[in-house]
Protein backbone atom coordinates (compact mmCIF):
# COMPACT_ATOMS: atom_id res chain seq x y z
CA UNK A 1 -8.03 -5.53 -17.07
CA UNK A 2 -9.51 -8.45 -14.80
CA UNK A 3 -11.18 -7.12 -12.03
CA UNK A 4 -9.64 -9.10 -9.12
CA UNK A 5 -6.26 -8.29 -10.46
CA UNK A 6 -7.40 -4.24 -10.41
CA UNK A 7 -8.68 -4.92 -7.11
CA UNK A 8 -4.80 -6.00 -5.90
CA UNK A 9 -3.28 -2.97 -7.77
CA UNK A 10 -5.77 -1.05 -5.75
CA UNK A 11 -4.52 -1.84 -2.43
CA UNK A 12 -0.72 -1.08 -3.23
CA UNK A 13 -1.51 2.07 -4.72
CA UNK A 14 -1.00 2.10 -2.33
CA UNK A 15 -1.13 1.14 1.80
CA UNK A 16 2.48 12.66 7.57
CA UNK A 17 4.86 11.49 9.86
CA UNK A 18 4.62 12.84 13.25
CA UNK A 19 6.75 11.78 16.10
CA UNK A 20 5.09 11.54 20.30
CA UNK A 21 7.08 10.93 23.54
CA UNK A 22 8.56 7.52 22.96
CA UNK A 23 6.62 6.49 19.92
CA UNK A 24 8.49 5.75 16.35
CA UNK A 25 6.84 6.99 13.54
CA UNK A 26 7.96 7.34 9.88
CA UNK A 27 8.98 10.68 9.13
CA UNK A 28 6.48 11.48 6.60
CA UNK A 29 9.12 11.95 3.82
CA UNK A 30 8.04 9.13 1.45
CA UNK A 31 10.89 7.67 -0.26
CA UNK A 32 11.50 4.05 -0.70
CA UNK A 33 12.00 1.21 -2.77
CA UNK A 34 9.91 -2.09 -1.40
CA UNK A 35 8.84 -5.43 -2.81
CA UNK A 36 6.89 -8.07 -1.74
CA UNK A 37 3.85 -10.42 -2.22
CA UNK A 38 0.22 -9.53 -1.65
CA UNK A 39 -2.74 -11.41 -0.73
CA UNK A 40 -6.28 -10.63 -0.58
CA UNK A 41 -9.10 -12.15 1.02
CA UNK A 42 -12.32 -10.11 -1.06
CA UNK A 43 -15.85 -10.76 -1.74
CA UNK A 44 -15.09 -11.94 -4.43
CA UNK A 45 -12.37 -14.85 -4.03
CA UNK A 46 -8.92 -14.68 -3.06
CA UNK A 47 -6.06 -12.99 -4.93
CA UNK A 48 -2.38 -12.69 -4.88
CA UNK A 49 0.27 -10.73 -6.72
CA UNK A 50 4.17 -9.78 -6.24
CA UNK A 51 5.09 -5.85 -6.41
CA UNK A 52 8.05 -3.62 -7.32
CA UNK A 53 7.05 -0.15 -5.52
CA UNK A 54 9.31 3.15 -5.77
CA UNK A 55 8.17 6.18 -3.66
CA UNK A 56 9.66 9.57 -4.17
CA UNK A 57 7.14 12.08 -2.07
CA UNK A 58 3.86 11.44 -3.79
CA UNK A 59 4.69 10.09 -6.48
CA UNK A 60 5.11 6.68 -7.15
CA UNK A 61 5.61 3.57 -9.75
CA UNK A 62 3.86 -0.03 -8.43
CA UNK A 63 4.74 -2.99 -10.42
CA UNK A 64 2.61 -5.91 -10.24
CA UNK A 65 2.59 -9.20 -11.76
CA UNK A 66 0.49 -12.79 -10.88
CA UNK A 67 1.79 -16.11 -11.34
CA UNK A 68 4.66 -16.79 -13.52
CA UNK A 69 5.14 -12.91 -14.56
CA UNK A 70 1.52 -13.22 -16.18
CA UNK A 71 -0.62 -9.82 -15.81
CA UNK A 72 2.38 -7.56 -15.19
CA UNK A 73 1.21 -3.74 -14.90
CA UNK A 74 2.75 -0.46 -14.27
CA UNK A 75 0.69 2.39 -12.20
CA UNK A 76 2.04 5.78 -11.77
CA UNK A 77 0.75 8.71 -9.68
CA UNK A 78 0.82 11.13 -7.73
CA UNK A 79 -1.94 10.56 -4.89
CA UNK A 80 -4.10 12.33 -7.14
CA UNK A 81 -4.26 10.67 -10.82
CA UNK A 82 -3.06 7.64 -11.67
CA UNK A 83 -2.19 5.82 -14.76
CA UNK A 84 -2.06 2.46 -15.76
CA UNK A 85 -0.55 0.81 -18.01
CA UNK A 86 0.63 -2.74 -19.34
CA UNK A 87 3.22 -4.77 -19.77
CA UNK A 88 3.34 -2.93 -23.22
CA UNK A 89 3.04 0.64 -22.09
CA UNK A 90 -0.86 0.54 -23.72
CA UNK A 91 -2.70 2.97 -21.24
CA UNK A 92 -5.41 1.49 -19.65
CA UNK A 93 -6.90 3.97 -17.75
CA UNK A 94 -5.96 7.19 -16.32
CA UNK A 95 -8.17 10.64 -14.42
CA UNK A 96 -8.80 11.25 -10.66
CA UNK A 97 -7.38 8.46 -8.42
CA UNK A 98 -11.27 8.35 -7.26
CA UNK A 99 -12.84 8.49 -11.00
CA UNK A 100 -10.39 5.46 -11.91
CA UNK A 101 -11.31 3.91 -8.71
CA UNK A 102 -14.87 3.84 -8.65
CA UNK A 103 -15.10 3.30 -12.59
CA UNK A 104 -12.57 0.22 -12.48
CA UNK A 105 -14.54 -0.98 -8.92
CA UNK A 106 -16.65 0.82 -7.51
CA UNK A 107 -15.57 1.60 -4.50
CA UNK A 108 -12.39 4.29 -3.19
CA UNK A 109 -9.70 3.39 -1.10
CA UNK A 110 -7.83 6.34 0.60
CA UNK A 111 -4.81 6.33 -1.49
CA UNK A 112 -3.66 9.31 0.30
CA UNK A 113 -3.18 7.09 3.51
CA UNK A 114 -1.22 4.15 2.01
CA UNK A 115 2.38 5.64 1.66
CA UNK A 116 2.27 5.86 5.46
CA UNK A 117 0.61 3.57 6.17
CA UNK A 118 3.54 1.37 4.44
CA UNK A 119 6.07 3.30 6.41
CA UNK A 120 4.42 1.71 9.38
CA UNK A 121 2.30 4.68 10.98
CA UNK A 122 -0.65 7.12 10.17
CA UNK A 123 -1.46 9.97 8.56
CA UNK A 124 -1.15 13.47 10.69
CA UNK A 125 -4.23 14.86 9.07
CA UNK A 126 -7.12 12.40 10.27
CA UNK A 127 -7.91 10.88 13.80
CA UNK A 128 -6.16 7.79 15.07
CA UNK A 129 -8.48 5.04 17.07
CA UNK A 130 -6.82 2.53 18.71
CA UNK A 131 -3.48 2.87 18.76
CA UNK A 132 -0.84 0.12 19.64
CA UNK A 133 3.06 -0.05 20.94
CA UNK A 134 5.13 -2.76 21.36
CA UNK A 135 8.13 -2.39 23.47
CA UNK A 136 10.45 -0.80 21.05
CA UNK A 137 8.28 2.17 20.59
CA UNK A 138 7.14 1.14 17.31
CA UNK A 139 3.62 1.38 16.01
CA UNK A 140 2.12 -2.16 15.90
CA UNK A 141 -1.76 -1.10 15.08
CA UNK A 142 -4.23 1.47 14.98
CA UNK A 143 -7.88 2.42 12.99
CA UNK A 144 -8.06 5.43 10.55
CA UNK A 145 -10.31 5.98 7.58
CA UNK A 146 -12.20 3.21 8.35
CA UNK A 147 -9.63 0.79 7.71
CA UNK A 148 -7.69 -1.30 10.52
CA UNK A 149 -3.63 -1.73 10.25
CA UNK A 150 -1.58 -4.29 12.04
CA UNK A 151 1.92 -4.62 12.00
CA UNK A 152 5.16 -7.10 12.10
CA UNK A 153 8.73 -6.25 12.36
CA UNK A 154 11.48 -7.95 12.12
CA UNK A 155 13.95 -8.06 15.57
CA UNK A 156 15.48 -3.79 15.20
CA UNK A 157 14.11 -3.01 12.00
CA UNK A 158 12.01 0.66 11.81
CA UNK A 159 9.74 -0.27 9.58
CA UNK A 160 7.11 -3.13 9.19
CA UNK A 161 7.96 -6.07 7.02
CA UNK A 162 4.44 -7.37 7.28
CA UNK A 163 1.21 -5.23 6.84
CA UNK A 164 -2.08 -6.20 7.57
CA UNK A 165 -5.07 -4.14 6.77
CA UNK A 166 -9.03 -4.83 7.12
CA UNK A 167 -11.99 -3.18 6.45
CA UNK A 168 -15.62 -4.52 5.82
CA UNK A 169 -15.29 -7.36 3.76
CA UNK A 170 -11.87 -6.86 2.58
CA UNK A 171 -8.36 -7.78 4.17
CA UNK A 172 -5.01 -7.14 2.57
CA UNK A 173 -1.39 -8.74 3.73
CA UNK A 174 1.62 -7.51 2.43
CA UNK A 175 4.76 -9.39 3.42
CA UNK A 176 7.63 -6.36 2.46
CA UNK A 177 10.63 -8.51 1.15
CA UNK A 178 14.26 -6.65 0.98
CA UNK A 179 14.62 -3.86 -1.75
CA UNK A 180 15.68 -4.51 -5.30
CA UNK A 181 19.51 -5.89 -4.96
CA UNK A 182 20.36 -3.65 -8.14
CA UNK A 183 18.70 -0.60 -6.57
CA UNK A 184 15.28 -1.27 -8.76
């Protein structure tokens, strides 16, 4: 597997709900169906990709393909190993989300984070810098794990349909299209 495609599987793979006085936050349940396009601005170069991602609790299946349906792989998980696979079902790698990640890049993301992050809020378990509101209550940014999240909604909708993440050297958009119209 290329690199700078790994590197965009990496940040789906994800980007504990917990609700304050007037502030709407996912509830930390972790089920939905998304897809989108995702860009990446990296040391590296740039990179894009489309995704197909299903979340039931912690475990998930992310989709991703390039340009014309070229480079299509399948990772599955569970926050804490991960598999990846083709567009033939060959395994390509599998362990410890942070073994595959720092063997495939060098480098971990917190992979724990990402489902909620997704759901437009952070986790319960680690401290929250900088939070941000917007009118409707809903959470538009904040720092955690080192990373900084920015959000867009559409007019009404609970969660973000863009998704903007940066840490040094690295910034991620994902634009969150509507779900699958057959479901998946």
């Amino acid at each position: 597997m290329h690199k700078p495609f790994f590197l965009l599987v990496f940040f789906l793979v994800v980007l504990a709900g917990c609700r304050g006085p007037g502030v709407l936050l996912p509830d930390g349940t972790h089920e939905f169906a998304i897809e989108g396009k995702l860009a990446i601005r990296a040391p590296d170069g740039n990179h894009a990709a489309r995704f197909r991602w299903r979340q039931d609790g912690e475990r998930y299946a992310i989709e991703l393909w390039g340009p014309l349906g070229q480079g299509r792989t399948l990772l599955e998980g569970d926050g804490r190993r991960l598999r990846i696979r083709n567009a033939g079902g060959k395994l390509l790698d599998h362990g410890p989300v942070r073994t595959v990640m720092l063997r495939q890049l060098g480098w971990y993301l917190p992979l724990e984070a990402l489902p909620q992050w997704v759901e437009g809020g952070p986790i319960r378990s680690e401290p929250v810098f900088e939070p941000e509101i917007d009118a409707a209550g809903r959470m538009t940014g904040f720092s955690q794990l080192g990373w900084r999240l920015a959000y867009t909604y559409a007019p009404d909708a609970p969660a973000p349909r863009r998704i903007t993440a940066e840490t040094a050297g690295y910034r991620v958009l994902m634009v969150v299209q509507a779900p699958p119209a057959n479901g998946g």
